[in-house]
N, C-alpha and C. Protein backbone atom coordinates (compact mmCIF):
# COMPACT_ATOMS: atom_id res chain seq x y z
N UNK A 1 124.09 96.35 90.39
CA UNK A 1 124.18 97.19 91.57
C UNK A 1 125.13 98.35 91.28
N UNK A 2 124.85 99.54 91.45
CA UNK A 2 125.42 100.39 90.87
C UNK A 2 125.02 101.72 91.55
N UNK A 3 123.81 101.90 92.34
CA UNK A 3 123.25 103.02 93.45
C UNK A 3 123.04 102.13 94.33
N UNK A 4 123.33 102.41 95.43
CA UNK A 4 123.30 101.01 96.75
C UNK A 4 122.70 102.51 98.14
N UNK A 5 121.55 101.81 98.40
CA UNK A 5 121.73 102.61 99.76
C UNK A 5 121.17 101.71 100.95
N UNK A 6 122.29 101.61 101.85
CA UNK A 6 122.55 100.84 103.09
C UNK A 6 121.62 101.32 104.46
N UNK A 7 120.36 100.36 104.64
CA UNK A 7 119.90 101.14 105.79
C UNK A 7 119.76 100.47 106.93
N UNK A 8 119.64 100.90 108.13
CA UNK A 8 119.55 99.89 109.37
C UNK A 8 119.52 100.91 110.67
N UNK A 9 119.13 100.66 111.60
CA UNK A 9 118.82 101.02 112.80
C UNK A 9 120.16 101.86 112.98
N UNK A 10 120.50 102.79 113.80
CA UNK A 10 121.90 103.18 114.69
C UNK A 10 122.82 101.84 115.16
N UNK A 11 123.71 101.44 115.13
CA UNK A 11 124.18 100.77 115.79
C UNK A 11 124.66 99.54 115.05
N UNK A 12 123.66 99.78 113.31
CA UNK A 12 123.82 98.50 112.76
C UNK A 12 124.93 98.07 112.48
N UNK A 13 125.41 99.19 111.67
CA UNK A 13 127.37 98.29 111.28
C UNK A 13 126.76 99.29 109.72
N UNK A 14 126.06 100.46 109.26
CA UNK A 14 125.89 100.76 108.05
C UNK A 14 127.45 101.72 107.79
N UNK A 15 128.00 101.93 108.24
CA UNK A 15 129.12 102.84 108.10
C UNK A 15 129.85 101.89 107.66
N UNK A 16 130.57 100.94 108.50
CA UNK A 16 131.75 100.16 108.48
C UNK A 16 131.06 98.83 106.96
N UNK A 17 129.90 98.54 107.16
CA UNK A 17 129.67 97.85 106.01
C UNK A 17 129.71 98.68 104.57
N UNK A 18 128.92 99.46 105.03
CA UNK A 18 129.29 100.42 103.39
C UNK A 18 130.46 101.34 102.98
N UNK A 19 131.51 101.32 103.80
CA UNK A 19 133.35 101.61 103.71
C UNK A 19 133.37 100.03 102.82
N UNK A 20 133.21 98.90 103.28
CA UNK A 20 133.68 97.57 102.96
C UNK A 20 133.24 97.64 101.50
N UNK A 21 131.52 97.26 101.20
CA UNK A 21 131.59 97.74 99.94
C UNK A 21 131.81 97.94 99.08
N UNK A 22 131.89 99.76 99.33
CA UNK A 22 132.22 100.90 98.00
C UNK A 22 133.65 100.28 98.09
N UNK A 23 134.59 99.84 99.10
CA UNK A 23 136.41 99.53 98.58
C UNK A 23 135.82 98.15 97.76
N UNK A 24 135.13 97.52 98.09
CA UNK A 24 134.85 96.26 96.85
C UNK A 24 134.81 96.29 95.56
N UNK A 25 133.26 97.66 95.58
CA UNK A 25 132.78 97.86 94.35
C UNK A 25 133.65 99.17 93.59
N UNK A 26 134.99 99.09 94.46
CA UNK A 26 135.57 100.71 93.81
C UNK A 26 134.33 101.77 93.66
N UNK A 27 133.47 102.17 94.35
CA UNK A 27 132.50 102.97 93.97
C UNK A 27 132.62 104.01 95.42
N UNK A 28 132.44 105.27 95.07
CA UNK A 28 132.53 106.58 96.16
C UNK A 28 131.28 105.45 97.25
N UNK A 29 131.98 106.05 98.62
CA UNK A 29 131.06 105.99 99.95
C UNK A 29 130.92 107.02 100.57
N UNK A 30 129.42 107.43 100.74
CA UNK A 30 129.36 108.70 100.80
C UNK A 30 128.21 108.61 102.14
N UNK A 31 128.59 109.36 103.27
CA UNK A 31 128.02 108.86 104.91
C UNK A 31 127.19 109.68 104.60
N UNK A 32 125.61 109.57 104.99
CA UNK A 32 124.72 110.61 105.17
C UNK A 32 124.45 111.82 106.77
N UNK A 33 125.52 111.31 107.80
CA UNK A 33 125.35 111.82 108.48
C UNK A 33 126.43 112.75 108.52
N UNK A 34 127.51 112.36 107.62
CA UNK A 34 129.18 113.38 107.06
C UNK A 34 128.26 114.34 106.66
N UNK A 35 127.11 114.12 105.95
CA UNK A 35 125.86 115.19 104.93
C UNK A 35 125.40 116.41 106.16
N UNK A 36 124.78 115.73 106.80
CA UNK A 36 123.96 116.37 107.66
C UNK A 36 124.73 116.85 109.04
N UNK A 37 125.58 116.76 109.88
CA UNK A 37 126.13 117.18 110.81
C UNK A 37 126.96 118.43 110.98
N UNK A 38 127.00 119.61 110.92
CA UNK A 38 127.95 120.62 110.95
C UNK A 38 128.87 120.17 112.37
N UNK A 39 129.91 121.68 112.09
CA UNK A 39 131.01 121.46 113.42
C UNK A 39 130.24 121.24 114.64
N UNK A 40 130.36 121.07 115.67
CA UNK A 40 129.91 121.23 116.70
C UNK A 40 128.54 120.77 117.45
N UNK A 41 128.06 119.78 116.14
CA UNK A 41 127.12 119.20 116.19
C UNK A 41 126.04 120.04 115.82
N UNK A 42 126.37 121.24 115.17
CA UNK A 42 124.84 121.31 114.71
C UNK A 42 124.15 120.90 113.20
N UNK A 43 122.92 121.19 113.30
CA UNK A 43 122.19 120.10 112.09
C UNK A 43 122.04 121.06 110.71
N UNK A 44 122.26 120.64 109.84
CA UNK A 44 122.13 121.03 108.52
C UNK A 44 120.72 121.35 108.38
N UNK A 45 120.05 122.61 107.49
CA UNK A 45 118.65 122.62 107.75
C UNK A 45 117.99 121.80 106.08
N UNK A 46 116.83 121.11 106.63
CA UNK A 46 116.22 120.33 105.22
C UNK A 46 117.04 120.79 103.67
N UNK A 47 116.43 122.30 103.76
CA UNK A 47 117.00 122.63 102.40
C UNK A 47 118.20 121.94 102.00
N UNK A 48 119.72 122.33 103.07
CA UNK A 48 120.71 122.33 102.77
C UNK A 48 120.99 121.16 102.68
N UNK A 49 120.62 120.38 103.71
CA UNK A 49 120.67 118.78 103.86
C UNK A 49 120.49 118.36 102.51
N UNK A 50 119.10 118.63 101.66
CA UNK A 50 118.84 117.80 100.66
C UNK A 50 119.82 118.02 99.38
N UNK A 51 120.10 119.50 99.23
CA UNK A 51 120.70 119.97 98.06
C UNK A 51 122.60 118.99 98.27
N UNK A 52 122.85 119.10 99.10
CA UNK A 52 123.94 117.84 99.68
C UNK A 52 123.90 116.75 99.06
N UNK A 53 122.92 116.27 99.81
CA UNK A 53 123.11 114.81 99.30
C UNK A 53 122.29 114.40 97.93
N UNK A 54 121.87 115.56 97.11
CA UNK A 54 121.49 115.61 95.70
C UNK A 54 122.71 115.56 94.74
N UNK A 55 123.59 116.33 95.39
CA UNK A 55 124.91 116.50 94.50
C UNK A 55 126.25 115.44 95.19
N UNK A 56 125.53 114.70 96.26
CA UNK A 56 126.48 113.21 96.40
C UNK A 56 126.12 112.26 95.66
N UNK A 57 124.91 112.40 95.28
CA UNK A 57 124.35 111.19 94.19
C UNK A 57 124.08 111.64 92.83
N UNK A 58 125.04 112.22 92.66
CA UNK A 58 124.61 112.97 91.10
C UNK A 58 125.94 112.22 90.16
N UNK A 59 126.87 111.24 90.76
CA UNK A 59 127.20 110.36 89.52
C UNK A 59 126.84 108.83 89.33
N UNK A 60 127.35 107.92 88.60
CA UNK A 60 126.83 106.78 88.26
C UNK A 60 126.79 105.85 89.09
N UNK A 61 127.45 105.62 90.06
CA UNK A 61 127.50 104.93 91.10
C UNK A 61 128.24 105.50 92.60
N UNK A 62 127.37 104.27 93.25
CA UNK A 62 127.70 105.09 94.91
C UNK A 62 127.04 104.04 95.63
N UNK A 63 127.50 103.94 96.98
CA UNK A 63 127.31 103.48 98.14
C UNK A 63 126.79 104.58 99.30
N UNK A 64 125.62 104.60 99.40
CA UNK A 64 125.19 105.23 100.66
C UNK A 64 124.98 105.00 101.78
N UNK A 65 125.16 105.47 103.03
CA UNK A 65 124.99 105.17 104.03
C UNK A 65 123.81 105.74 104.56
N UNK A 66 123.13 105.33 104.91
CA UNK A 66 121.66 106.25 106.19
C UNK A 66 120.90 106.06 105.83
N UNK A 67 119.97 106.29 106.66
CA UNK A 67 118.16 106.37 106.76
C UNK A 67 117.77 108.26 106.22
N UNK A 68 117.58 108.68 107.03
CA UNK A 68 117.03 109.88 107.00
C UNK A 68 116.08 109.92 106.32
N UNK A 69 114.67 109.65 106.39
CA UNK A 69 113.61 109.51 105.70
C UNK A 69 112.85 110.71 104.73
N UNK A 70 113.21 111.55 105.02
CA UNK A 70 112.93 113.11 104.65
C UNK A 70 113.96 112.80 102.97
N UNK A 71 114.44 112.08 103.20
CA UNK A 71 115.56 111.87 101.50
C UNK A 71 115.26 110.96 100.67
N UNK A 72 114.15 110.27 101.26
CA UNK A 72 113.84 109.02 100.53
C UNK A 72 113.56 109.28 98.59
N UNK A 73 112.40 110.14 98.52
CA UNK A 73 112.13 110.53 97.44
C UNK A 73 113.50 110.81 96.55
N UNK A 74 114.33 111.55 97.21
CA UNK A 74 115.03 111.74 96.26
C UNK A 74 116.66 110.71 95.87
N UNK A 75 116.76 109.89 97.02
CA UNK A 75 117.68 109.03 96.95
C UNK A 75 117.28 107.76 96.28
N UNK A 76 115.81 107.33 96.46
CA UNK A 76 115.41 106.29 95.82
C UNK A 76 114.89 106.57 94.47
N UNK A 77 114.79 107.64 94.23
CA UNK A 77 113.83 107.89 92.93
C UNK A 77 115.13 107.09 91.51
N UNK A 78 116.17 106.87 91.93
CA UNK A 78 117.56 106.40 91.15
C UNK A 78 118.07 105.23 91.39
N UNK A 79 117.98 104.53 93.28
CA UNK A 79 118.90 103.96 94.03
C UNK A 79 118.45 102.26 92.73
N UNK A 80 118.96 101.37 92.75
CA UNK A 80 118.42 99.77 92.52
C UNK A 80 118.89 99.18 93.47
N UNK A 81 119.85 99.56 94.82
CA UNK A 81 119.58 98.47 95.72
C UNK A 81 119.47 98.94 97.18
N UNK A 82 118.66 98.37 98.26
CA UNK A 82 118.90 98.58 99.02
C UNK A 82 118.96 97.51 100.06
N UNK A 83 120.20 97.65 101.14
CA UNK A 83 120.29 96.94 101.86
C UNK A 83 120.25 97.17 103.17
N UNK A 84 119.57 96.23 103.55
CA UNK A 84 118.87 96.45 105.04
C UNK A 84 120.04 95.75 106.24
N UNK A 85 120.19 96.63 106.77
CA UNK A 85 121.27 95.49 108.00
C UNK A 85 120.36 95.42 109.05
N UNK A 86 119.55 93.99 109.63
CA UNK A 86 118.55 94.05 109.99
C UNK A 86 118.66 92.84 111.23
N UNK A 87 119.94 93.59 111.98
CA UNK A 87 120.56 92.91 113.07
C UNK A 87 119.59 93.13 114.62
N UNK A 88 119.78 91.65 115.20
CA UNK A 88 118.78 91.33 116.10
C UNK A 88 118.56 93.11 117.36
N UNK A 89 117.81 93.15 118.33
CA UNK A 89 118.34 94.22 119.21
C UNK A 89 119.54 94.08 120.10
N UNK A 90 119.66 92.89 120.61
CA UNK A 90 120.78 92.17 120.82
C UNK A 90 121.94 93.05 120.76
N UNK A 91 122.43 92.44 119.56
CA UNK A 91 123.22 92.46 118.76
C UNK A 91 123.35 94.12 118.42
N UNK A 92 122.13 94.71 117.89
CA UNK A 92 122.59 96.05 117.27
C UNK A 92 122.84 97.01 118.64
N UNK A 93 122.56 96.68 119.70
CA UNK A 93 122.57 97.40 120.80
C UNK A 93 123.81 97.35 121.44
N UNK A 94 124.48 95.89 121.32
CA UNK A 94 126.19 95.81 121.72
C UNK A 94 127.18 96.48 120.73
N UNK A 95 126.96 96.49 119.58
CA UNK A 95 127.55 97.28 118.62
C UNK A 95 127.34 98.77 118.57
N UNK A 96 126.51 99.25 119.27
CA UNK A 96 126.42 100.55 119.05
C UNK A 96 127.16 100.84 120.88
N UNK A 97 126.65 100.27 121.65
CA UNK A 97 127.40 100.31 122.94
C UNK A 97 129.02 100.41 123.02
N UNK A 98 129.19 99.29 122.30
CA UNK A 98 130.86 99.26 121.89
C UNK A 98 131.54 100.32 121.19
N UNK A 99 130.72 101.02 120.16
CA UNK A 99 131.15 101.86 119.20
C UNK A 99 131.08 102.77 120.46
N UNK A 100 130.09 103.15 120.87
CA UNK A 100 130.16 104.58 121.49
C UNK A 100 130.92 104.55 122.39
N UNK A 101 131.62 103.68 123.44
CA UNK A 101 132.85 103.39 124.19
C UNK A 101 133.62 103.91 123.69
N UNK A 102 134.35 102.83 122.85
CA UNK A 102 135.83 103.36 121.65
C UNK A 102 135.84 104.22 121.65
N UNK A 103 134.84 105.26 120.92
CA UNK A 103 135.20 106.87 120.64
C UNK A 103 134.92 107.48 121.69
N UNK A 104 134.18 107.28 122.49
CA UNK A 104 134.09 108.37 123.64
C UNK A 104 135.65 108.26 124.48
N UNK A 105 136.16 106.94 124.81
CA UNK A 105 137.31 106.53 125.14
C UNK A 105 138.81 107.28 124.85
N UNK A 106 138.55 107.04 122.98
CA UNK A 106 139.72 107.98 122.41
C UNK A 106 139.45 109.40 121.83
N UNK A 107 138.24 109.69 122.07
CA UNK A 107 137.56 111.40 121.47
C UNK A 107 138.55 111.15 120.31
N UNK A 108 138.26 110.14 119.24
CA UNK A 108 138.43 110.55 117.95
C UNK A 108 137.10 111.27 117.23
N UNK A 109 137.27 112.55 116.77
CA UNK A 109 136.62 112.98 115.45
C UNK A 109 135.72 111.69 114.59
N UNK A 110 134.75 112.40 114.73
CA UNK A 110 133.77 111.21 113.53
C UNK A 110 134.09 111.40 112.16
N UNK A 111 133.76 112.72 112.06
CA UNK A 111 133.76 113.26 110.54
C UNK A 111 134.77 114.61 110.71
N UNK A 112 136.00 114.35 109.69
CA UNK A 112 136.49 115.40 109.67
C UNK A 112 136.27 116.48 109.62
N UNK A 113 137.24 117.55 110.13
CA UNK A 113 136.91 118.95 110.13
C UNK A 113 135.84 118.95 110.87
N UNK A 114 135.05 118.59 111.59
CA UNK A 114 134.12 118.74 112.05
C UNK A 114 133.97 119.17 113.36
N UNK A 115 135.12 118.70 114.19
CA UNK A 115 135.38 118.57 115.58
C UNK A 115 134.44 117.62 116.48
N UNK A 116 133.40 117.02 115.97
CA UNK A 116 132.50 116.22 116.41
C UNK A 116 132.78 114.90 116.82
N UNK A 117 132.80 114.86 118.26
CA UNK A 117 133.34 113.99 118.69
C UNK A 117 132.59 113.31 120.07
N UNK A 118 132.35 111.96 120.17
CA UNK A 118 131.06 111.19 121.14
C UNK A 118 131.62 110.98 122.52
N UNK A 119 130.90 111.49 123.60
CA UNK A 119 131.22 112.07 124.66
C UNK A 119 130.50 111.18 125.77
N UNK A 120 131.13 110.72 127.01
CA UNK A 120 130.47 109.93 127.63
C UNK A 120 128.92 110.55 128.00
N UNK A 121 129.37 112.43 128.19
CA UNK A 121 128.05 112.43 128.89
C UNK A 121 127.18 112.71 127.83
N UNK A 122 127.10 112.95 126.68
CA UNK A 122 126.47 113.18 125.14
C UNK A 122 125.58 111.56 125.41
N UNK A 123 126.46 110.84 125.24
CA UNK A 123 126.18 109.61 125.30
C UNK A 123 124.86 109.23 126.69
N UNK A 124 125.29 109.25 127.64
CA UNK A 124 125.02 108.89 128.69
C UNK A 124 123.95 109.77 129.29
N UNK A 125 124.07 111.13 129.18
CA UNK A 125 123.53 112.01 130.48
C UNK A 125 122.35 113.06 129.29
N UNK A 126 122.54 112.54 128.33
CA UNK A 126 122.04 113.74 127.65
C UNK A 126 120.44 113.20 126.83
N UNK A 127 119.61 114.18 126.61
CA UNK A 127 118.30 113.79 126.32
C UNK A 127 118.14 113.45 124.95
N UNK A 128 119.60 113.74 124.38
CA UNK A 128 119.84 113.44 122.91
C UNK A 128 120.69 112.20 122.34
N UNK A 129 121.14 111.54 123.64
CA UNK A 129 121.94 110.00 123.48
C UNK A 129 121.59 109.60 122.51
N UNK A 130 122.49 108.90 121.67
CA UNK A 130 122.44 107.99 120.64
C UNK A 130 121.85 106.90 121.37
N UNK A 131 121.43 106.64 122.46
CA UNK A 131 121.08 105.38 123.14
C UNK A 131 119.04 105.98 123.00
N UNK A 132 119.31 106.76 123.36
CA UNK A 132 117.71 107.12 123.66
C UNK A 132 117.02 107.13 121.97
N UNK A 133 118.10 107.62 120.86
CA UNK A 133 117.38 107.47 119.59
C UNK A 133 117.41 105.79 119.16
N UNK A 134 118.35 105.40 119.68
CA UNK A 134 118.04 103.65 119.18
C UNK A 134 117.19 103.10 120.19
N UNK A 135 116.44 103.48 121.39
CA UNK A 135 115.28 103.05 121.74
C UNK A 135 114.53 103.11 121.73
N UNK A 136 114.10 104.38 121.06
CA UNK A 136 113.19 104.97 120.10
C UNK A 136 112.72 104.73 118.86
N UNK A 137 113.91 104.02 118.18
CA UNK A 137 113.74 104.10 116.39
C UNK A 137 113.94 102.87 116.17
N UNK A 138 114.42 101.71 117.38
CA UNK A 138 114.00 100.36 116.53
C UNK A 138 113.32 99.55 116.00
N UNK A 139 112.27 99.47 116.79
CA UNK A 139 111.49 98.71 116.48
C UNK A 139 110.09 99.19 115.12
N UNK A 140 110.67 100.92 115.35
CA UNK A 140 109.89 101.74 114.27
C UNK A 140 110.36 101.28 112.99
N UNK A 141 112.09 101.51 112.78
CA UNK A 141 112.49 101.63 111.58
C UNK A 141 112.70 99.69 111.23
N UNK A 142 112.20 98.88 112.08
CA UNK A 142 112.43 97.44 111.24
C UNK A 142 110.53 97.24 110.86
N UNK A 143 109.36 97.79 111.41
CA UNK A 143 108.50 98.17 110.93
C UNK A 143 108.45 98.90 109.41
N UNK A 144 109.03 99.87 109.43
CA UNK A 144 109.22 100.97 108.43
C UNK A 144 109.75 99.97 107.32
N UNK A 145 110.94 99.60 107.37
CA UNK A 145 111.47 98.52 106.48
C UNK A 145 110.88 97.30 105.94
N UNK A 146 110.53 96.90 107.00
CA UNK A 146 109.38 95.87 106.37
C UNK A 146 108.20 96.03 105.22
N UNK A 147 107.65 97.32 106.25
CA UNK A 147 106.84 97.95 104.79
C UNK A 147 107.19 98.01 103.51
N UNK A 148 108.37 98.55 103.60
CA UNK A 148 109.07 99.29 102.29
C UNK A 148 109.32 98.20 101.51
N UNK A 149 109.71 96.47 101.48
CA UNK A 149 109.90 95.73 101.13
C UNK A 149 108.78 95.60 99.97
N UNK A 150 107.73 95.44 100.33
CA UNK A 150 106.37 95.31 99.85
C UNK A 150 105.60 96.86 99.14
N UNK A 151 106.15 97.44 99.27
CA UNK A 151 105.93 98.39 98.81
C UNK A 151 105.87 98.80 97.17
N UNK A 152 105.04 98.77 96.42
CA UNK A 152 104.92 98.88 95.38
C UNK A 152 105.43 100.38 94.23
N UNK A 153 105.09 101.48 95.26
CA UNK A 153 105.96 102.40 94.63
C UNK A 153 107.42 102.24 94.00
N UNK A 154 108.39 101.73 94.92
CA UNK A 154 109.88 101.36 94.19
C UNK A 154 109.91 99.71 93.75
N UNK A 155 109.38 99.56 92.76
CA UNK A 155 109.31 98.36 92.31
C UNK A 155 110.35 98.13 92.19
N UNK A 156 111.16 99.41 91.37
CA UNK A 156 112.43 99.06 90.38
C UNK A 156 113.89 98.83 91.62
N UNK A 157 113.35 98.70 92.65
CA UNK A 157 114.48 98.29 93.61
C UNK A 157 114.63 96.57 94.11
N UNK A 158 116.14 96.42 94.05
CA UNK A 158 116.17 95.29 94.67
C UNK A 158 116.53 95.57 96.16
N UNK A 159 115.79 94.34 97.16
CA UNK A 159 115.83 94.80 98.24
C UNK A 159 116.70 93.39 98.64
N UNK A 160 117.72 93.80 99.76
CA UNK A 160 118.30 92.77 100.30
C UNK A 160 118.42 92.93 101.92
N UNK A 161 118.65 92.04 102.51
CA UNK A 161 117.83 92.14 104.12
C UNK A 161 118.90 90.69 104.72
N UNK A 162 119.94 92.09 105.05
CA UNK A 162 120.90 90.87 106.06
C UNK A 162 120.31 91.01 107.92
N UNK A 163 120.18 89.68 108.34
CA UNK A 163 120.04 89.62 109.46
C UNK A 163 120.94 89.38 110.35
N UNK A 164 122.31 89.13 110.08
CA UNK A 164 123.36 88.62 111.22
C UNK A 164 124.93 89.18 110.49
N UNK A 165 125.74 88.78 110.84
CA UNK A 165 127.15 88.70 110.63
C UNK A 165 127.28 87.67 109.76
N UNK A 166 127.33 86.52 109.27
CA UNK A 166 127.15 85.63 108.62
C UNK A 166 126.94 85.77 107.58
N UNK A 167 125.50 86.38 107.10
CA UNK A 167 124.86 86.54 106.20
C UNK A 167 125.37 87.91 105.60
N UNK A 168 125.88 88.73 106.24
CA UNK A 168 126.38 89.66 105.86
C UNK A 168 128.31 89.84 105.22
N UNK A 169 128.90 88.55 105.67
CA UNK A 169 130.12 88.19 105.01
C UNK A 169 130.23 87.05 104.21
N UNK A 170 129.01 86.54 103.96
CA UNK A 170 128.46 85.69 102.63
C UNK A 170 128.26 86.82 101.09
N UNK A 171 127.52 87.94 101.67
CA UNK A 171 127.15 88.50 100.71
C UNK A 171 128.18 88.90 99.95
N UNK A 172 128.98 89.98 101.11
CA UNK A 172 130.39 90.14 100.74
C UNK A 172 131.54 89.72 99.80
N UNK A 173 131.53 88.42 100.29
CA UNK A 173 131.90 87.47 99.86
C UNK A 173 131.57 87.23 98.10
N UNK A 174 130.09 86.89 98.33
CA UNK A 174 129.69 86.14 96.83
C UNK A 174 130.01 88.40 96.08
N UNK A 175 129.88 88.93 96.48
CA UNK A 175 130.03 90.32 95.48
C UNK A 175 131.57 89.94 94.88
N UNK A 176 132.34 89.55 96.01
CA UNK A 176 133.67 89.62 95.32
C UNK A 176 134.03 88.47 94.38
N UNK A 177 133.37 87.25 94.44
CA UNK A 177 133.44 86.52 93.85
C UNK A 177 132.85 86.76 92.19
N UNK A 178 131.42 87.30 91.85
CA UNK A 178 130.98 87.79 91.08
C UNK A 178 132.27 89.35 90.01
N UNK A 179 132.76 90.07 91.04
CA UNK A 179 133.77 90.87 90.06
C UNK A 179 134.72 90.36 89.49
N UNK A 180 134.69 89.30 90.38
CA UNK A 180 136.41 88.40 89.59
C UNK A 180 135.97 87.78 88.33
């Protein structure tokens, strides 16, 4: 494991799991949405987006965070693992609920320099809620994933597919056990 890219619905835990990680594997963690977000929330355009995160993955190892499907080609054309955080709706829906509390709560900054910061009514009132894209994109992107499992184009990937908390501080776990 040595290119890792971490994918899962909004809400999954891909940030805070792939911080955990890259401090495991000593290997850069590099957020795909740190990639794509300018100040003020506006969006990086394809071009720029891709040439980004071409030159975040341009050394030997790394931990990625995100989906963004428009990157696939070029993030997988290298990646050997990917891991799916492939937490119930449940579950990924209280975690993203909770998250967006906290920060809307303390308007901490997501990504530095950025000033970007999650807002009750962003959250709540707006046609662009992080709530309205995870009711939108779940049940697509554990579809999507599923596919991709079986998918014969990236043979050369190992695919791993945590479903809970458990299974996901087992893994953890046995990685650190394996460096020692």
């Amino acid at each position: 494991m040595k290119k890792i890219n971490v994918t899962g619905t909004t809400g999954s835990g891909k940030s805070t799991f792939s911080k955990r990680l890259a401090k495991q594997l000593d290997y850069p963690c590099i957020h795909m949405d740190q990639l794509f977000w300018k100040a003020d929330w506006v969006e990086t355009t394809d071009e720029e987006f891709i040439a980004k995160v071409a030159l975040a993955i341009s050394t030997d190892d790394w931990v990625l965070d995100g989906n963004y499907s428009r990157t696939n080609t070029l993030k997988w054309a290298d990646v050997d693992t990917i891991i799916w955080l492939d937490y119930s709706y449940l579950r990924t829906f209280w975690q993203l609920f909770k998250r967006t509390m906290l920060r809307a709560y303390a308007k901490q900054e997501i990504w530095p320099e950025t000033g970007n910061k999650e807002t009750f009514a962003k959250a709540f009132l707006s046609r662009k809620s992080i709530f309205v894209w995870f009711f939108r994109c779940y049940n697509r992107n554990k579809i999507k994933y599923e596919k991709l499992i079986t998918c014969t184009e990236f043979k050369h990937v190992e695919y791993i597919r945590l479903r809970n908390p458990c299974e996901l501080e087992q893994f953890l776990k046995n990685i650190k056990t394996s460096i020692l």
